[in-house]
Protein backbone atom coordinates (compact mmCIF):
# COMPACT_ATOMS: atom_id res chain seq x y z
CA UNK A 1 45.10 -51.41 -144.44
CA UNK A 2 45.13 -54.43 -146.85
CA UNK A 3 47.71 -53.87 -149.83
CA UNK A 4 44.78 -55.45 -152.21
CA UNK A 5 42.64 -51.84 -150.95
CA UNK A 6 44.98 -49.85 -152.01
CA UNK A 7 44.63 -48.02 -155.35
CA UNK A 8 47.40 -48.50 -158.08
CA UNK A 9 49.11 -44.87 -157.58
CA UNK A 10 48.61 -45.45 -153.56
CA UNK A 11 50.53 -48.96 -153.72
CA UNK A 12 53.17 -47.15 -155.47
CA UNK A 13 53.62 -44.08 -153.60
CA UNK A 14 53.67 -46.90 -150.82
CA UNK A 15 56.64 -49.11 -152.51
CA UNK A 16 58.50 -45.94 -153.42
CA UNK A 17 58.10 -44.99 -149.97
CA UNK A 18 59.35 -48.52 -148.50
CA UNK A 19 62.57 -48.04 -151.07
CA UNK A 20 63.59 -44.11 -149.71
CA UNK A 21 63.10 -45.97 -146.06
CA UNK A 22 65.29 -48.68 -146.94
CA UNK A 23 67.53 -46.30 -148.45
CA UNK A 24 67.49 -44.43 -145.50
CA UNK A 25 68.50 -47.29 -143.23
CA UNK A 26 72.03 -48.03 -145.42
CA UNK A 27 72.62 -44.10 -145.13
CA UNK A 28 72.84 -43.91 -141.48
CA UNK A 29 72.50 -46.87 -139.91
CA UNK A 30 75.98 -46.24 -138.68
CA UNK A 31 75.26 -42.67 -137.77
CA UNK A 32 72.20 -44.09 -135.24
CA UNK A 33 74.00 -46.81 -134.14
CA UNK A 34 76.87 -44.81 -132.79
CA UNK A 35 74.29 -42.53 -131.17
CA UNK A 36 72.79 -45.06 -129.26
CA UNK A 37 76.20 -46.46 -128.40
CA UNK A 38 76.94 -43.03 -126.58
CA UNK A 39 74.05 -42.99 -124.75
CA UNK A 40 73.70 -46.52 -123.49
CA UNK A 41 77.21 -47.68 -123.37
CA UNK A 42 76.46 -51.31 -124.81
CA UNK A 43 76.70 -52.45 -128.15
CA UNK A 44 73.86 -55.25 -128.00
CA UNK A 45 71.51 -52.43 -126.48
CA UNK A 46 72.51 -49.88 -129.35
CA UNK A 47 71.59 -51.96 -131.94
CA UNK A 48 68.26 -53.56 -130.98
CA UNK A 49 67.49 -49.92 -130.19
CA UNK A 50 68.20 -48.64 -133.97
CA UNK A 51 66.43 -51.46 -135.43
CA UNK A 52 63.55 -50.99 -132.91
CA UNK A 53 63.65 -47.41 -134.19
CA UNK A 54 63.79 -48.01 -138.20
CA UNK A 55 61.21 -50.91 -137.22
CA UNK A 56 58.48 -48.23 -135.80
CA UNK A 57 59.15 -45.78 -138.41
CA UNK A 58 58.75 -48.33 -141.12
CA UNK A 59 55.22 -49.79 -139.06
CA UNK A 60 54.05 -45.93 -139.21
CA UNK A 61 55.07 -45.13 -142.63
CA UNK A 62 51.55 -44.60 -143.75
CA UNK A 63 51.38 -41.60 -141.64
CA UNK A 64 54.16 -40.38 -142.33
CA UNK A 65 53.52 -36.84 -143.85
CA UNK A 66 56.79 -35.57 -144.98
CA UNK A 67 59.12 -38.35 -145.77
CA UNK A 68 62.42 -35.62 -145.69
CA UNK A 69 61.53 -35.77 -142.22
CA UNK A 70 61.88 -39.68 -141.61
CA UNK A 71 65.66 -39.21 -139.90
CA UNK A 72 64.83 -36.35 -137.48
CA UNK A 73 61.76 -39.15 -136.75
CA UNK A 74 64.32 -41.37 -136.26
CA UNK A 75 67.01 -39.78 -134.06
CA UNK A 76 64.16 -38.63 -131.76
CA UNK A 77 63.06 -42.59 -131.74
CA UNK A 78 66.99 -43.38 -131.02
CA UNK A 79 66.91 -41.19 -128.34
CA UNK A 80 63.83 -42.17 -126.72
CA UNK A 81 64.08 -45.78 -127.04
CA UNK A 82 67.62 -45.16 -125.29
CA UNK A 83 66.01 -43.12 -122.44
CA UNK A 84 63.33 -45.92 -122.06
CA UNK A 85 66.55 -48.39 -121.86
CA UNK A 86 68.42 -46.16 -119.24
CA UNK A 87 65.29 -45.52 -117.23
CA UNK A 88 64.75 -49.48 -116.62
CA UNK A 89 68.32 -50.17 -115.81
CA UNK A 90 68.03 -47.59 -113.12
CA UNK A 91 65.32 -48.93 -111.61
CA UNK A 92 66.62 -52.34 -112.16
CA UNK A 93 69.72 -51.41 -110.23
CA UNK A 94 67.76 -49.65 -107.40
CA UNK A 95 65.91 -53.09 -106.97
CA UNK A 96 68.55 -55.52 -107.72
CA UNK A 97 69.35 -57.49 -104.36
CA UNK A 98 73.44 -56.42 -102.92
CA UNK A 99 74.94 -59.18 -103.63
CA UNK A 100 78.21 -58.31 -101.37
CA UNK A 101 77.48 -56.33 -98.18
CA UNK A 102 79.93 -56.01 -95.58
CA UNK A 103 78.84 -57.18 -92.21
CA UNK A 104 78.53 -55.20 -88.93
CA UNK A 105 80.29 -57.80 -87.00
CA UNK A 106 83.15 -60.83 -88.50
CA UNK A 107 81.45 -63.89 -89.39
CA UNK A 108 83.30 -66.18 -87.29
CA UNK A 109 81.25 -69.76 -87.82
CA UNK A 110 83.37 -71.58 -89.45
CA UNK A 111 86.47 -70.90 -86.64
CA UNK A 112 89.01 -72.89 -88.63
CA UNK A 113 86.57 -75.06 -90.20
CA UNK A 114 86.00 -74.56 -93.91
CA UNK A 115 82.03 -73.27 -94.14
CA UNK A 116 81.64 -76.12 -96.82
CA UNK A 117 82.68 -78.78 -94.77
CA UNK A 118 80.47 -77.83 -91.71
CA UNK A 119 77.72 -77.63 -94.30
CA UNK A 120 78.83 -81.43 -95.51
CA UNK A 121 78.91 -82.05 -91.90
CA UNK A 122 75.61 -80.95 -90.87
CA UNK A 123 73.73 -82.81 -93.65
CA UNK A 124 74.68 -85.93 -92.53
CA UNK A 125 73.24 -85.59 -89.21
CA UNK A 126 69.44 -87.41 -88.34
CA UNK A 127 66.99 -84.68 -89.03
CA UNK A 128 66.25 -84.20 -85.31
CA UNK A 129 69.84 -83.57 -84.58
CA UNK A 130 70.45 -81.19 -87.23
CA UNK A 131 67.74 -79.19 -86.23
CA UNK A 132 68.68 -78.80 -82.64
CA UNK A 133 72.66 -78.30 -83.30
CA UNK A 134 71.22 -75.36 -85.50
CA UNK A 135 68.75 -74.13 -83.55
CA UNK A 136 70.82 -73.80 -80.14
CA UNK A 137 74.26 -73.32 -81.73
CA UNK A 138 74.16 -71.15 -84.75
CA UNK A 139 70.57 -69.35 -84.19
CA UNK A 140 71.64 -68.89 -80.29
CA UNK A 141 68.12 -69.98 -78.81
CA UNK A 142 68.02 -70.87 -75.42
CA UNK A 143 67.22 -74.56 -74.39
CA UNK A 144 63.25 -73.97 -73.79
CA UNK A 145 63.11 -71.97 -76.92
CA UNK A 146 64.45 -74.93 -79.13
CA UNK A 147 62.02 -77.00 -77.45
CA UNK A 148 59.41 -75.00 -78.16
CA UNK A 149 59.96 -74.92 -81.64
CA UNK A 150 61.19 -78.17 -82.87
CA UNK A 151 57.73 -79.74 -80.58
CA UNK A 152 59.58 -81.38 -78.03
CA UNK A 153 60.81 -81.14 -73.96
CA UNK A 154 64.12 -79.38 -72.76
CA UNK A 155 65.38 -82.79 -71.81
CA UNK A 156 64.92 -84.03 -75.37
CA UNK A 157 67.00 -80.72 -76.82
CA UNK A 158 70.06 -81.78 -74.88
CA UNK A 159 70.31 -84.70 -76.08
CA UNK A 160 69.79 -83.98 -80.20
CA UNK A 161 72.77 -81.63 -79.02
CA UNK A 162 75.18 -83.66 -77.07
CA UNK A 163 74.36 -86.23 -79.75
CA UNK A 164 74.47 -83.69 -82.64
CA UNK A 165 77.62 -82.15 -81.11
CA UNK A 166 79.53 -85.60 -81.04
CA UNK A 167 78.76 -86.77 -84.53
CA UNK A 168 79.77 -83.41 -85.75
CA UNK A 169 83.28 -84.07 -84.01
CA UNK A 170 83.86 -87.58 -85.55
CA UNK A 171 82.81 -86.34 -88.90
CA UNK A 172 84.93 -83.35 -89.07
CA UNK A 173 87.78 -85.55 -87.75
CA UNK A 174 86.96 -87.63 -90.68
CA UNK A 175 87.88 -84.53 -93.05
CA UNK A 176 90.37 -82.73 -91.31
């Protein structure tokens, strides 16, 4: 509601109500904030959660019946807004990718050759070469299977490979 529809006594219960808020806020700011460190173990999070809390209490101040009650209203907003928080980071962490998982078997495609400079390696090949080296080396598809994929005859495969293959050897030389 408009401030300019409020009656003179109602706009002053209203500003004497906005001053015991505020006044509440200095009082225990500290207090909340050390709650909400507790339960959410992060300083950044505990403090947008207090202010969220004094911020929603302050919004609903209208309704508020019994302003004695305004810290109990906001502890149980501290605590709910810190549940909310927890909740989220659970399921955040359920569905958050693992970012190191050990493999079933030793990753062994780089024998003695730093991964990097393979990579390097690779990207300088033709397109056509690349993609058969890749296809019949590191994927492990047979000959007829490469050819089936990259559009092209057996014949063709062998020699992106043995072509491939050889660059790959001078250019690694060239590192080494």
């Amino acid at each position: 509601m408009p401030a300019t529809a409020w009656t003179d006594g109602g706009l002053a219960a209203m500003d004497d109500l906005t001053a015991r808020l505020t006044e509440l806020y200095q009082e225990n700011y500290r207090q909340l904030l050390r709650i909400a460190v507790l339960l959410v173990d992060d300083r950044a999070s505990a403090e947008d959660i207090v202010q969220d809390a004094f911020v929603r209490v302050f919004d609903s101040r209208s309704r508020l019946r019994d302003p004695d009650k305004a810290l109990a209203f906001l502890r149980q907003a501290v605590l709910n807004r810190a549940r909310s928080i927890l909740r989220r980071r659970m399921v955040a962490k359920k569905y958050q990718p693992r970012l190191a998982t050990s493999d079933s078997q030793p990753d062994d495609t780089g024998r003695g050759v730093d991964r990097a400079v393979l990579a390097a390696a690779l990207a300088r090949l033709p397109r056509r070469q690349r993609e058969a080296v890749v296809l019949r080396y590191y994927a492990d598809l047979s000959e007829a299977r490469t050819a089936e994929l990259m559009g092209c005859s057996q014949g063709a495969v062998k020699s992106y490979c043995s072509r491939g293959v050889a660059r790959l050897s001078d250019l690694l030389r060239e590192r080494v």
